[in-house]
Protein backbone atom coordinates (compact mmCIF):
# COMPACT_ATOMS: atom_id res chain seq x y z
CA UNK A 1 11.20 177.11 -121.74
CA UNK A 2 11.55 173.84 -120.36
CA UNK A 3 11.10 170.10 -122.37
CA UNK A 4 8.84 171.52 -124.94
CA UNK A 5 11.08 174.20 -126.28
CA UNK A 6 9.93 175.83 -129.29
CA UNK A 7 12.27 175.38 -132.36
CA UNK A 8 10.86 178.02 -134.40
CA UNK A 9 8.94 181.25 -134.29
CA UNK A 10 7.49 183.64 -136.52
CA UNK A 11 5.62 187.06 -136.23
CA UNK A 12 4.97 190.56 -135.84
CA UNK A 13 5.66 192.75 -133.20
CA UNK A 14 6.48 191.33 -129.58
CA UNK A 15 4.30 189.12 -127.65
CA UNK A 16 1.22 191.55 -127.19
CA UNK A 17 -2.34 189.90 -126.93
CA UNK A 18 -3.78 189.67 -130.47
CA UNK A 19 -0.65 189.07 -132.38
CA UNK A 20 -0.65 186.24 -134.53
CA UNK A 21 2.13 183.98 -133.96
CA UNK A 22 3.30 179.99 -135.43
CA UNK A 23 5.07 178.11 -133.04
CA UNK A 24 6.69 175.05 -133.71
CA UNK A 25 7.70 172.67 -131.15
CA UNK A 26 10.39 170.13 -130.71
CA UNK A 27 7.58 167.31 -130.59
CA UNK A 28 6.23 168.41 -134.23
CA UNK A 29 3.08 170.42 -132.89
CA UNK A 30 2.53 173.00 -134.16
CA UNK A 31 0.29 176.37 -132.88
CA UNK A 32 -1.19 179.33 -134.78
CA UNK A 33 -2.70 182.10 -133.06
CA UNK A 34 -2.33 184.97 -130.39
CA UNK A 35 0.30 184.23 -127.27
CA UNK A 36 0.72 186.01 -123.64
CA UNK A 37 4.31 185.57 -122.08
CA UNK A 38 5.32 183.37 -124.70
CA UNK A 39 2.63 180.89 -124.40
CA UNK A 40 -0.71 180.10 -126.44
CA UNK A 41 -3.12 182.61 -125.03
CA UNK A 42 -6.48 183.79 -126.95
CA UNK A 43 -7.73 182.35 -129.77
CA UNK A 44 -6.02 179.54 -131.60
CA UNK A 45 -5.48 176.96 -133.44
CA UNK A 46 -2.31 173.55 -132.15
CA UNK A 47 -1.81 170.43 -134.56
CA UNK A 48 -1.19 167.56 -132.03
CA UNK A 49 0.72 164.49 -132.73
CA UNK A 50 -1.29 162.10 -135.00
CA UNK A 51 -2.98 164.57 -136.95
CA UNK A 52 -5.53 165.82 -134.20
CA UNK A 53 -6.06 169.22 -134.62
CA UNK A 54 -7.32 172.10 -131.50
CA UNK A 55 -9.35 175.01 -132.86
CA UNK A 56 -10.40 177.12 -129.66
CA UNK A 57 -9.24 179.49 -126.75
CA UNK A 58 -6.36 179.26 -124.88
CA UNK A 59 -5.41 180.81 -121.79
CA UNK A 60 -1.94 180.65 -120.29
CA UNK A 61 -0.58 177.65 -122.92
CA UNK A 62 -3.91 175.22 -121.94
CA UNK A 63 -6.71 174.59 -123.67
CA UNK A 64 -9.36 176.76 -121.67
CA UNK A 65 -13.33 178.02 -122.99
CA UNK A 66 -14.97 176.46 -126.01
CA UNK A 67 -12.79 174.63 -128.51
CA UNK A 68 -13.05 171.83 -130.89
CA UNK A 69 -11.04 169.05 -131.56
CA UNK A 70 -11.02 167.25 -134.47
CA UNK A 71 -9.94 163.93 -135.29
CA UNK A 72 -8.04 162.25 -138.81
CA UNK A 73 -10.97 159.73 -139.28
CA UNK A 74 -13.43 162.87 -139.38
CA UNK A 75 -14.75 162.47 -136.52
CA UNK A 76 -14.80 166.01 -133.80
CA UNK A 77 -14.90 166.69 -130.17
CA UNK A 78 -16.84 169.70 -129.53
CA UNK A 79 -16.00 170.81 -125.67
CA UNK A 80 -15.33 173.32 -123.02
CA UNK A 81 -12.44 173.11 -120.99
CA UNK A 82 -10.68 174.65 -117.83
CA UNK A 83 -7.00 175.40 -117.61
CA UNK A 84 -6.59 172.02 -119.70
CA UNK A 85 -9.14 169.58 -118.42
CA UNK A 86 -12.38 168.71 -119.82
CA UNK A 87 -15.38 170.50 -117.92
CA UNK A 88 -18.08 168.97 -120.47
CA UNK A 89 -18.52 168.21 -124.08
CA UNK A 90 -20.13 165.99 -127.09
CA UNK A 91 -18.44 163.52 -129.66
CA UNK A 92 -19.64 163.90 -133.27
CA UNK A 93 -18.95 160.92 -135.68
CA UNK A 94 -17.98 162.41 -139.05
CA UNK A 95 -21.07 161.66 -140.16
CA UNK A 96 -22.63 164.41 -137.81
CA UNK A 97 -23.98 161.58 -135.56
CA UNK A 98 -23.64 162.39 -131.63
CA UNK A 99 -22.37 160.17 -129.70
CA UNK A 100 -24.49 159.37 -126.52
CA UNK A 101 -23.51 156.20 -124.16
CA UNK A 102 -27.49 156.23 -122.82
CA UNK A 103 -30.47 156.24 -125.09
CA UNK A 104 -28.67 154.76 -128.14
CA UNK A 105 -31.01 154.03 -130.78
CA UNK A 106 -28.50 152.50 -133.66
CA UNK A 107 -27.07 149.35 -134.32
CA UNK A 108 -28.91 147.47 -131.19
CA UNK A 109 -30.17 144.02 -130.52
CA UNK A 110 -33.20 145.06 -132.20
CA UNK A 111 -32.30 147.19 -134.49
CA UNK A 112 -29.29 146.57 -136.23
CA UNK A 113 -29.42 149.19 -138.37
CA UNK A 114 -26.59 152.24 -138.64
CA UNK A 115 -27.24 155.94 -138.42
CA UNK A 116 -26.88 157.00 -141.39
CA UNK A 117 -29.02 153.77 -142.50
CA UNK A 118 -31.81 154.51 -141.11
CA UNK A 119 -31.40 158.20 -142.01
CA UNK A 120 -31.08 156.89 -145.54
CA UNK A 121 -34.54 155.14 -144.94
CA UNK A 122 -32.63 151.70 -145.64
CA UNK A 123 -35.51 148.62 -144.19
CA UNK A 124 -35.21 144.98 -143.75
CA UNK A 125 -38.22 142.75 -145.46
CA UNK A 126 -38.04 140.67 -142.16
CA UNK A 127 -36.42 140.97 -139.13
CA UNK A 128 -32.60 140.22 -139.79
CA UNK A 129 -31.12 137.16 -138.08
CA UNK A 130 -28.93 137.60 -135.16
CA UNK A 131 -25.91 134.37 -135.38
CA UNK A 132 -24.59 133.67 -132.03
């Protein structure tokens, strides 16, 4: 099983497709859900180190299809991936704000405003004063 041997594992039946299974490995993460061949494989769910959690599809022990991964300060990942590597995805702040590195219309040089204060409707009298 090689570096990441699993230290414990519980469930029914032997490892047919659709079986629910908890594996626990060495490293502390942890993964619920159906296995193939003794590896993640289906749907699923793997707590990473640091309290990231991976709700998704797995195929052959990666992360592969749609999945989700969310983050301690609330904050999610919402992707698609291919035998492990990201093939395309969106950020969501826990606030349900989507991250986007063009177009950004919050906190700018003119606006320096947050999301979820403008959302809120929250105005300035006058334009606030930028300190350099």
């Amino acid at each position: 099983r090689g570096p990441r041997q699993v230290a414990m594992e519980k469930g029914k039946g032997t490892s047919l497709e659709g079986i629910e299974y908890i594996l626990k490995e060495l490293n502390g993460e942890t993964y619920k859900g159906a296995k193939k061949n003794g590896r993640p494989h289906g749907q699923g769910t793997k707590e990473l180190e640091g309290g990231i959690v991976y709700k998704g599809t797995f195929e052959d022990g990666f992360f592969h299809g749609n999945g989700t991964m969310e983050f301690p300060d609330g904050g999610k990942f919402v992707g698609i991936w291919s035998k492990g590597k990201l093939c395309q995805g969106k950020y969501f702040f826990k606030d349900k704000l989507e991250y986007s590195s063009k177009e950004w219309k919050y906190c700018t040089l003119e606006d320096r405003r947050f999301w979820d204060e403008i959302q809120k409707g929250l105005k300035f009298e006058k334009a606030p004063r930028i300190h350099p």
